[in-house]
PDB file of N, CA and C in Angstrom:
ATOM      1  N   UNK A   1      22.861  16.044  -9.717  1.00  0.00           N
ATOM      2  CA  UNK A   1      22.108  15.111  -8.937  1.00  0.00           C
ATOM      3  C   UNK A   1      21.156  15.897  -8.045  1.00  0.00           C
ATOM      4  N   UNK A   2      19.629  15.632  -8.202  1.00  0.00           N
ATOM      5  CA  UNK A   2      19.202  16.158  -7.187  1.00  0.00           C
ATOM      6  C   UNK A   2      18.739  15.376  -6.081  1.00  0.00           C
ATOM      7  N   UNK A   3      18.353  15.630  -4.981  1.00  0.00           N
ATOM      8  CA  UNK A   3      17.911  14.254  -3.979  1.00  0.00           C
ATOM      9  C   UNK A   3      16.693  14.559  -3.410  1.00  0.00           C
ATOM     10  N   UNK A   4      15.705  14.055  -2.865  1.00  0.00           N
ATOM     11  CA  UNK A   4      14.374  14.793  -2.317  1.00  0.00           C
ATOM     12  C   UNK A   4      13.737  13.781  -1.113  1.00  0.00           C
ATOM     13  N   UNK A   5      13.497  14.017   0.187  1.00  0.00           N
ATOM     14  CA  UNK A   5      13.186  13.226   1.065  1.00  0.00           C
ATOM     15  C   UNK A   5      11.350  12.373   1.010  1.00  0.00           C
ATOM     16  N   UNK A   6      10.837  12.625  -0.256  1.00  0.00           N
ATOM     17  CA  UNK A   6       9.721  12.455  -0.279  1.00  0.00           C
ATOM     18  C   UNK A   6       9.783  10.538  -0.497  1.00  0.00           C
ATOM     19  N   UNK A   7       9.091  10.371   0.147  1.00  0.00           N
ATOM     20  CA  UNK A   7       8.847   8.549  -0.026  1.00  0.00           C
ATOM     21  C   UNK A   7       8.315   7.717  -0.982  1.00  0.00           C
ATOM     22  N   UNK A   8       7.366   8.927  -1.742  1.00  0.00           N
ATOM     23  CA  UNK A   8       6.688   8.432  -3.087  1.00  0.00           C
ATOM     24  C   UNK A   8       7.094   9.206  -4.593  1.00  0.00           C
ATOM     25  N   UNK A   9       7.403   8.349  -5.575  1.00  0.00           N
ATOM     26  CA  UNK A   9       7.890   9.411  -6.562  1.00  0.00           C
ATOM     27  C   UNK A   9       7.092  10.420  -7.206  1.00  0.00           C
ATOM     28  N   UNK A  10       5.672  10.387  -6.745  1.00  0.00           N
ATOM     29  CA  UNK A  10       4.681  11.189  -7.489  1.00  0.00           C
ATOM     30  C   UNK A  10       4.307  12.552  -6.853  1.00  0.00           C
ATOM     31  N   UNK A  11       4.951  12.393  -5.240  1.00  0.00           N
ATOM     32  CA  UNK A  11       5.164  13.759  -4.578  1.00  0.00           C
ATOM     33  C   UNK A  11       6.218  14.196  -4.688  1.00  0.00           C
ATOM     34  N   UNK A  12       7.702  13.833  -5.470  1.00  0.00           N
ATOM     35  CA  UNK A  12       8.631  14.422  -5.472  1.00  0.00           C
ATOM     36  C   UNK A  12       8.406  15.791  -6.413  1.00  0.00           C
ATOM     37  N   UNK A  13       9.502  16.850  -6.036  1.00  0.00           N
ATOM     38  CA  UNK A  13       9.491  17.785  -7.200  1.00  0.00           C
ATOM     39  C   UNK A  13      10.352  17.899  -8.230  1.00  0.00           C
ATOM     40  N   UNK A  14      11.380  16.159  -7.710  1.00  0.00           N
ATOM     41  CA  UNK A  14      12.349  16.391  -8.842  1.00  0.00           C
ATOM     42  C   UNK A  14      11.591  15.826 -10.442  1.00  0.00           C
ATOM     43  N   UNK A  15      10.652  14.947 -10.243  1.00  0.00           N
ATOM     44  CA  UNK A  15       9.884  14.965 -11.599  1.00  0.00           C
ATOM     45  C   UNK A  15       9.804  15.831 -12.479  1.00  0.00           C
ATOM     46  N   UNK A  16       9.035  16.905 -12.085  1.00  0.00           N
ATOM     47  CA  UNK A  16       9.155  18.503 -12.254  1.00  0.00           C
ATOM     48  C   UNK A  16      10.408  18.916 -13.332  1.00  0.00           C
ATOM     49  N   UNK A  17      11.365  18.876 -11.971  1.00  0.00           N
ATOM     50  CA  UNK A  17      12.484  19.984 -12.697  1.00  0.00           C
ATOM     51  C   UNK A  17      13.391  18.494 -13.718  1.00  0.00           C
ATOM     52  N   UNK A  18      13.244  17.534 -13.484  1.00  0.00           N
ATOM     53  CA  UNK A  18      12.995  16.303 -14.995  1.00  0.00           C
ATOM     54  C   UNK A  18      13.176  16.987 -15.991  1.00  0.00           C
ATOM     55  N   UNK A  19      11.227  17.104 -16.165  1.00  0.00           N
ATOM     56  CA  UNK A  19      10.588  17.195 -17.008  1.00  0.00           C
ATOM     57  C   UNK A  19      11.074  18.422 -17.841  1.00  0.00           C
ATOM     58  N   UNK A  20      10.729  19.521 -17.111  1.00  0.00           N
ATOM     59  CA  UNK A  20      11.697  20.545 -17.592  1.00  0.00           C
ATOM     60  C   UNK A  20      12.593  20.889 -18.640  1.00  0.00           C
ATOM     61  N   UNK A  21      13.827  19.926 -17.707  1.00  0.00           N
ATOM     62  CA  UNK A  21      15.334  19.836 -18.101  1.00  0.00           C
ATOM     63  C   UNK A  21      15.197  19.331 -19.288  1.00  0.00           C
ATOM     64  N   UNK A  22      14.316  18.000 -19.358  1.00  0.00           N
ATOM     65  CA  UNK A  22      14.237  16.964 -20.846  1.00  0.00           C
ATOM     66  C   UNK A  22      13.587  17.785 -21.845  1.00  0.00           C
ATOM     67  N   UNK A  23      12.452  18.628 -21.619  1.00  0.00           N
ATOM     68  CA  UNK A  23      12.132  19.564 -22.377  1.00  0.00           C
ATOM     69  C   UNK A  23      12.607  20.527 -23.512  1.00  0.00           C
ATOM     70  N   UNK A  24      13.581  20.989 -22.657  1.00  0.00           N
ATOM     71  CA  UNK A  24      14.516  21.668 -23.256  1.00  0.00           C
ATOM     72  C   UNK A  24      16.072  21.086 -23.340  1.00  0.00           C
ATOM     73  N   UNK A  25      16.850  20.426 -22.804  1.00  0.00           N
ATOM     74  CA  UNK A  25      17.616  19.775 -23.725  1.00  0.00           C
ATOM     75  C   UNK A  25      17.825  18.336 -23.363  1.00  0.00           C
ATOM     76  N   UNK A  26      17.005  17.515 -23.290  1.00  0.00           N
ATOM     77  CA  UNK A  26      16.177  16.008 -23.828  1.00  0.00           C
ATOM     78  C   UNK A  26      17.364  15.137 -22.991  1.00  0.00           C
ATOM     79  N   UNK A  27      17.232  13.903 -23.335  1.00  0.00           N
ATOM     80  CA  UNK A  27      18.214  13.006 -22.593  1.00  0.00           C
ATOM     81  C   UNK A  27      18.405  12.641 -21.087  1.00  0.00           C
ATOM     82  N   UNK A  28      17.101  13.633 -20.566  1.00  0.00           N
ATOM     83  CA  UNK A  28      17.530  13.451 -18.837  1.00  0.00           C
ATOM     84  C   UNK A  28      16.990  12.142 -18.371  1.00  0.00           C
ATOM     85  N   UNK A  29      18.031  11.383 -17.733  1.00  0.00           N
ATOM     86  CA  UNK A  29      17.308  10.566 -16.995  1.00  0.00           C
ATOM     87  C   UNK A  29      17.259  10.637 -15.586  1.00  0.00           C
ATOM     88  N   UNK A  30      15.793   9.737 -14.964  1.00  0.00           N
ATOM     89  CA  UNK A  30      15.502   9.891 -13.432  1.00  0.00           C
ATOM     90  C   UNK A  30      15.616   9.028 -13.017  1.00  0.00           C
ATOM     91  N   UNK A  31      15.964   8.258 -12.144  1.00  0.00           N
ATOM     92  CA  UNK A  31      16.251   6.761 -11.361  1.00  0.00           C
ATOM     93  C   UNK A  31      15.785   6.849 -10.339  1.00  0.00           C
ATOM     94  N   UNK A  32      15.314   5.813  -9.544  1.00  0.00           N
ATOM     95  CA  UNK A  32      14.615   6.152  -8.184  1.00  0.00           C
ATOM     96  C   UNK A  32      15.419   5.428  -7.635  1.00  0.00           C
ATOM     97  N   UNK A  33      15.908   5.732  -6.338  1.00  0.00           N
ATOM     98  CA  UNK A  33      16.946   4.967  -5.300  1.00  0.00           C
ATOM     99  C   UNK A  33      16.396   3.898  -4.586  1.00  0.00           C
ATOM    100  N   UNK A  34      14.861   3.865  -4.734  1.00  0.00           N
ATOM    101  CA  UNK A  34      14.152   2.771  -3.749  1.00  0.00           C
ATOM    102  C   UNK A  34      14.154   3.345  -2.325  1.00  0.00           C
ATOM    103  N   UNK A  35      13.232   1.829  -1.826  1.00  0.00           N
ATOM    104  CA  UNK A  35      13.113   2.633  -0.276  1.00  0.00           C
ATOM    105  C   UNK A  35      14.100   2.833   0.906  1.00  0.00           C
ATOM    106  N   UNK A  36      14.526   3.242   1.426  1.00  0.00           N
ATOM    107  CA  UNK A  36      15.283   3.579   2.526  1.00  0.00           C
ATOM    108  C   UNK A  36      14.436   3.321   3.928  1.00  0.00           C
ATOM    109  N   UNK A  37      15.403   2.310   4.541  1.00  0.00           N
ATOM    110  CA  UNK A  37      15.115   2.012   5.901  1.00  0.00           C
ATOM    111  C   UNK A  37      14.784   2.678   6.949  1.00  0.00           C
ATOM    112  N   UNK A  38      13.712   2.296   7.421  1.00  0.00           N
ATOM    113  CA  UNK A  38      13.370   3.355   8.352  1.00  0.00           C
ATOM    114  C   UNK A  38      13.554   2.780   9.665  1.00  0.00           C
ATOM    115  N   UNK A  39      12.810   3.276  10.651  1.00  0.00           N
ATOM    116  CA  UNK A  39      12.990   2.697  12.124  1.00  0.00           C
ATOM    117  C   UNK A  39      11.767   1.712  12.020  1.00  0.00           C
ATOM    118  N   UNK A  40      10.652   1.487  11.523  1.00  0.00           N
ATOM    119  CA  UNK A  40       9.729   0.865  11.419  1.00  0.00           C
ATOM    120  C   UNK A  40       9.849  -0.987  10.045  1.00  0.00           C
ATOM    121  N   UNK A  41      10.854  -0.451   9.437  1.00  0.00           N
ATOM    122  CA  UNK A  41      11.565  -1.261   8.013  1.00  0.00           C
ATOM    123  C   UNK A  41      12.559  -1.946   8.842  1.00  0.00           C
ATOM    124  N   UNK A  42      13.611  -1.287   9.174  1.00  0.00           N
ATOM    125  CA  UNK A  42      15.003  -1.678   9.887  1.00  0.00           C
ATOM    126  C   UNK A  42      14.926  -2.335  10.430  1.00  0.00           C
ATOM    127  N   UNK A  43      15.387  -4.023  10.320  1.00  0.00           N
ATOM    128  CA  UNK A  43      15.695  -4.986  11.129  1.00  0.00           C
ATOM    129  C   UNK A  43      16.651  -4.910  12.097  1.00  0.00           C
ATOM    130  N   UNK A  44      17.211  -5.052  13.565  1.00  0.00           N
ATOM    131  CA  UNK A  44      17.801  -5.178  13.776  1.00  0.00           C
ATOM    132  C   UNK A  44      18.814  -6.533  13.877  1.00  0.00           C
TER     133      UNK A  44
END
């Protein structure tokens, strides 16, 4: 599992090491966790 604090998936670098991985031995999948609450999101 890797995890990455970036907010958008197109600045992450786990794409990257993905791509990589699937490259050479195929089958990887990536899931995105969605957004995480922030102080500005967070209802109280």
């Amino acid at each position: 599992m890797l995890l990455c604090s970036e907010d958008q998936p197109h600045h992450c670098h786990r794409r990257l090491v993905a791509q990589y991985l699937n490259d050479h031995w195929g089958g990887i999948e990536v899931e995105q966790l969605g957004e995480v609450p922030t102080p500005e999101t967070h209802e109280r």
